[in-house]
Protein backbone atom coordinates (compact mmCIF):
# COMPACT_ATOMS: atom_id res chain seq x y z
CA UNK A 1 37.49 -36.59 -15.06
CA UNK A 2 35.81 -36.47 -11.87
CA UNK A 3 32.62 -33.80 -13.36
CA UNK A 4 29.69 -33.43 -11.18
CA UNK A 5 26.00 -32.32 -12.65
CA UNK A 6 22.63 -31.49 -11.16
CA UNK A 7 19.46 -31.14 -12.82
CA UNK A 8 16.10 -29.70 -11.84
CA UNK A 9 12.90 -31.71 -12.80
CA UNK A 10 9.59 -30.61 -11.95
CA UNK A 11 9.47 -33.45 -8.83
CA UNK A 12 13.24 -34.27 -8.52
CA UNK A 13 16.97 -33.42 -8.35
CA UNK A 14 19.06 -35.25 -9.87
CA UNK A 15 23.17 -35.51 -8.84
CA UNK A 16 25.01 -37.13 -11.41
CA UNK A 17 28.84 -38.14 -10.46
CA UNK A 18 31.14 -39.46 -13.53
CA UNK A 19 34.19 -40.29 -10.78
CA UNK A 20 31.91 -42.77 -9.31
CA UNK A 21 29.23 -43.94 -12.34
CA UNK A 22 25.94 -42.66 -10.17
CA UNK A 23 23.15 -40.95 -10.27
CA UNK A 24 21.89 -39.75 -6.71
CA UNK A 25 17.78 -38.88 -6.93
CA UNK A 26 16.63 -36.66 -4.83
CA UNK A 27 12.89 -35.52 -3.51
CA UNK A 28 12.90 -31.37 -4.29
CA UNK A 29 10.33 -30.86 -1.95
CA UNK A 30 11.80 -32.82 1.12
CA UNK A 31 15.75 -33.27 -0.15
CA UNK A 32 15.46 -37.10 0.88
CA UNK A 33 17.31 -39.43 -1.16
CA UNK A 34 15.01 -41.55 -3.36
CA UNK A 35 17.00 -43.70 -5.52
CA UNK A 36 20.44 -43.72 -6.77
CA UNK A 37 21.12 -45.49 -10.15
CA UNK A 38 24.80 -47.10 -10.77
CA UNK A 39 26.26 -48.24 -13.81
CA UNK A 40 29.77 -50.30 -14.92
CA UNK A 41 30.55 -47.44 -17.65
CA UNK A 42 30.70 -44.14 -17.84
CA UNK A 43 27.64 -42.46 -19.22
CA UNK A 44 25.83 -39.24 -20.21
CA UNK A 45 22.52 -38.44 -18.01
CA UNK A 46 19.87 -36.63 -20.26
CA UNK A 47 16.88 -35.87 -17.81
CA UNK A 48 13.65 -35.49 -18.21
CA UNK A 49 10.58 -35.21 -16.07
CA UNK A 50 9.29 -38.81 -16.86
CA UNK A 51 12.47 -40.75 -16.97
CA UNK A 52 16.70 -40.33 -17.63
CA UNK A 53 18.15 -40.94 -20.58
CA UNK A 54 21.24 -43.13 -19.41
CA UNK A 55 23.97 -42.11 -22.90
CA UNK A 56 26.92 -44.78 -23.12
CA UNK A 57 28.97 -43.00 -26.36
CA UNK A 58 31.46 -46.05 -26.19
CA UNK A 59 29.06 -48.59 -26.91
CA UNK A 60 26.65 -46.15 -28.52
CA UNK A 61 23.84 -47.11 -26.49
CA UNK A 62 20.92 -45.39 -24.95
CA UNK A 63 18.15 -46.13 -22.65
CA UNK A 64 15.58 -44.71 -20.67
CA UNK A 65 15.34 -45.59 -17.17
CA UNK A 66 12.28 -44.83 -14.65
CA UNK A 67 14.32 -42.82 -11.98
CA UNK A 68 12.53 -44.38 -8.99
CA UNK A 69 12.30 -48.06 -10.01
CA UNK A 70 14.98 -48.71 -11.88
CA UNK A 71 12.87 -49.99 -15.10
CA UNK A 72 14.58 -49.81 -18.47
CA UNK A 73 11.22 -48.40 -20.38
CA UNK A 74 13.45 -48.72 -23.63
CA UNK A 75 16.54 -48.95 -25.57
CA UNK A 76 18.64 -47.60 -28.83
CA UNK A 77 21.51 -49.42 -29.91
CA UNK A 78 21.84 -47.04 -32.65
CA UNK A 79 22.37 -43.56 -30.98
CA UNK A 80 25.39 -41.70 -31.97
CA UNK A 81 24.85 -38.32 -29.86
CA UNK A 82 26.77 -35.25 -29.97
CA UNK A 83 25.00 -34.08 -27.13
CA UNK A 84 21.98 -33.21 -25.82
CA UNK A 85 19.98 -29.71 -25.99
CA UNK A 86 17.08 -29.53 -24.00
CA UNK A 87 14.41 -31.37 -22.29
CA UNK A 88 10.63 -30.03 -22.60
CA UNK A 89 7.26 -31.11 -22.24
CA UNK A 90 8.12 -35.22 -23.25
CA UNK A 91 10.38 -34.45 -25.51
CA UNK A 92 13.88 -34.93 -26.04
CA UNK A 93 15.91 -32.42 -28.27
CA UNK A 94 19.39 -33.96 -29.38
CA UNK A 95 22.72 -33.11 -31.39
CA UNK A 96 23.57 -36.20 -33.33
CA UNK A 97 26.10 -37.47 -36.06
CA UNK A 98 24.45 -39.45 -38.68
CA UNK A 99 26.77 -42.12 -40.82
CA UNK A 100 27.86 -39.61 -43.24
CA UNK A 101 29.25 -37.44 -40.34
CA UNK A 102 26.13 -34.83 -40.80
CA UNK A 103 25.29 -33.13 -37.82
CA UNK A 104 22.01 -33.07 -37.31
CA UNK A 105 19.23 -32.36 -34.40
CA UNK A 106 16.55 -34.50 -33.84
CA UNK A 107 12.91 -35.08 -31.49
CA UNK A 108 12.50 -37.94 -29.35
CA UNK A 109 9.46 -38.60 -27.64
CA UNK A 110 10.71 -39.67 -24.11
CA UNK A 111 8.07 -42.02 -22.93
CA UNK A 112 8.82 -44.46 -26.23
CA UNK A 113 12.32 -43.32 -27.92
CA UNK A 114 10.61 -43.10 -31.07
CA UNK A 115 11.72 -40.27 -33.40
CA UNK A 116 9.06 -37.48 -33.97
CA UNK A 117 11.41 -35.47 -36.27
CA UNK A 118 15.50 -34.33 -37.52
CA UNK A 119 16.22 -31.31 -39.31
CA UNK A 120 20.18 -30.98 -40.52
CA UNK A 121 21.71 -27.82 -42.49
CA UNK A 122 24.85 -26.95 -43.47
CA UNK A 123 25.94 -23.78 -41.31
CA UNK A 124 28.16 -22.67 -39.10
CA UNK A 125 25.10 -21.22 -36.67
CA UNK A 126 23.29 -24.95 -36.76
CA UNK A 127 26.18 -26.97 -36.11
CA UNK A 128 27.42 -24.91 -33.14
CA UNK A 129 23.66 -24.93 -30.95
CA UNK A 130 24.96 -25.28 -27.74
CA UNK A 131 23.16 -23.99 -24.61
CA UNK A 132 25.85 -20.98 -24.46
CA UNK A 133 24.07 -19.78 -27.86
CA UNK A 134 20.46 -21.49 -27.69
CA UNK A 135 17.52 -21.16 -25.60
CA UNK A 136 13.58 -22.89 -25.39
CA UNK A 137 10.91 -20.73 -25.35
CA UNK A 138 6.94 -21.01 -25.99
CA UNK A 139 7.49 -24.20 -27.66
CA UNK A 140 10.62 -22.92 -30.17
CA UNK A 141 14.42 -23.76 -30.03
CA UNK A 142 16.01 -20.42 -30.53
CA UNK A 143 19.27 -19.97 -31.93
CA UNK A 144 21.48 -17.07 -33.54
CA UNK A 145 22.09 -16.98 -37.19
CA UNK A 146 25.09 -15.26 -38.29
CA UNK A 147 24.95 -13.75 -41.70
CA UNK A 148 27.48 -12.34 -44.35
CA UNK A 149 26.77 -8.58 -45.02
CA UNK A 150 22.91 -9.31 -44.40
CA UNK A 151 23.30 -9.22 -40.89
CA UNK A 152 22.19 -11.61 -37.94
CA UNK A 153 18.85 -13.53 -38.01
CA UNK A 154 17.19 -15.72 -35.03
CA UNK A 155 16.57 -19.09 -36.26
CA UNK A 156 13.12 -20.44 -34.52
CA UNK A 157 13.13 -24.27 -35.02
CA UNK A 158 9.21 -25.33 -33.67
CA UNK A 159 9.48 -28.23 -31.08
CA UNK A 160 7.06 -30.36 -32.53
CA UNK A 161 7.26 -29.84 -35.83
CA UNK A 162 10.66 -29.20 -36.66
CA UNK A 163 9.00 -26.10 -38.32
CA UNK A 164 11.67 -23.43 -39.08
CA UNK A 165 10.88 -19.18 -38.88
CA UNK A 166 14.09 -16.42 -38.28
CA UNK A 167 13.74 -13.00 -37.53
CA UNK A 168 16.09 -10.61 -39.04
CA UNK A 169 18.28 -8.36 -36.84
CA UNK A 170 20.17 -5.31 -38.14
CA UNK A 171 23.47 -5.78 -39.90
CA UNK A 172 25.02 -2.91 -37.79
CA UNK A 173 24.51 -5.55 -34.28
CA UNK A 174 26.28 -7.83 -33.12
CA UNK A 175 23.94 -9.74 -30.54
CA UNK A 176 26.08 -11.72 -27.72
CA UNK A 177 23.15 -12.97 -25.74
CA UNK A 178 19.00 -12.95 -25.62
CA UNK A 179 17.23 -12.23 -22.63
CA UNK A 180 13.42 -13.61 -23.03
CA UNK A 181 10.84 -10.91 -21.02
CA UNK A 182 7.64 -12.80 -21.36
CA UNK A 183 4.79 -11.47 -23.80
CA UNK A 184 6.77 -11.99 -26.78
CA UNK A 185 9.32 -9.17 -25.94
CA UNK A 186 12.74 -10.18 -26.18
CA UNK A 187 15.85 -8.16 -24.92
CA UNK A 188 18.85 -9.05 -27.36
CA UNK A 189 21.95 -7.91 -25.82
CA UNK A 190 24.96 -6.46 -28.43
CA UNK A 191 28.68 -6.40 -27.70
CA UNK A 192 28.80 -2.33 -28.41
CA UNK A 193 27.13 -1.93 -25.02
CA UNK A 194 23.47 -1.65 -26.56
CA UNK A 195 20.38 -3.49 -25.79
CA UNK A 196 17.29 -4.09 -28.35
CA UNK A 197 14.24 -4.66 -27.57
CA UNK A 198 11.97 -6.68 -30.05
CA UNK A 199 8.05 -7.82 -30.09
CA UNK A 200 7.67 -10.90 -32.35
């Protein structure tokens, strides 16, 4: 596969190139070239603001790199990722298989690798987060719950402490896609053609 992806940090751009095994970095504010990073394998680039997450899911090996020097600021040579969520505030939010094949999400603080948290469960909803079906807001992972005659739910999963809250949505919806509006009003749109507004 010759895939492409950029990512937006708060300072930096960051091209990453799988046909070639690089990672271009780029200045947002002037577009000059800062750095590129090159490896012998094909990898996985999970950014964040202080550092990328170079994934290797042949080897199973993961390190963080300082995009400007180079510097390896640490290693795991026990990460089995799925694939990654989201990036926010220093922290890390992964999909992961554990050695009994669980899937399971976990917290990594990105300045030291170390763990701060992983939550598993055993539905459908969990196992399928995905950015297509997930979003971060005000310090929550939000996700979509689909229930069985009790209707839908949005799962809240609390960044720093794997916390968990839902809010229940009428049986009668069907919600496709949420639409945050600041202020803790939410747009959830449905696939009959309506839109709900909620306040949390």
């Amino acid at each position: 596969e010759n895939g492409a992806n950029i990512y937006f940090r708060e300072n930096h751009l960051l091209f990453s190139s799988s046909k070639d095994k690089m990672v271009y970095i780029y200045d947002r504010n002037t577009s000059s070239l800062l750095n590129t990073l090159e490896e012998e394998r094909d990898f996985t680039v999970i950014p964040g603001d202080n550092g990328v997450i170079l994934y290797f899911s042949d080897l199973q090996i993961a390190k963080l790199v300082n995009p400007i020097t180079n510097e390896i600021l640490w290693e795991d040579d026990e990460a089995k990722y799925k694939n990654w969520l989201y990036s926010s505030d220093g922290i890390i939010l992964l999909k992961y298989v554990d050695k009994e094949k669980n899937i399971k999400i976990k917290a990594i603080d990105l300045l030291t690798g170390n763990t701060l948290w992983t939550i598993a469960e055993d539905t459908d909803s969990f196992k399928e987060i995905d950015y297509d079906n997930s979003l971060i807001y005000d310090d929550y992972l939000i996700y979509l719950s689909r229930g069985v005659g009790n209707g839908d739910s949005l799962e809240l999963i609390n960044i720093s402490t794997s916390e968990k809250s839902n809010i229940a949505l009428p049986y009668v919806y069907s919600i496709d896609s949420i639409e945050i509006l600041g202020n803790n009003s939410w747009l959830l749109f449905t696939k009959y053609d309506l839109v709900l507004l909620i306040n949390r």
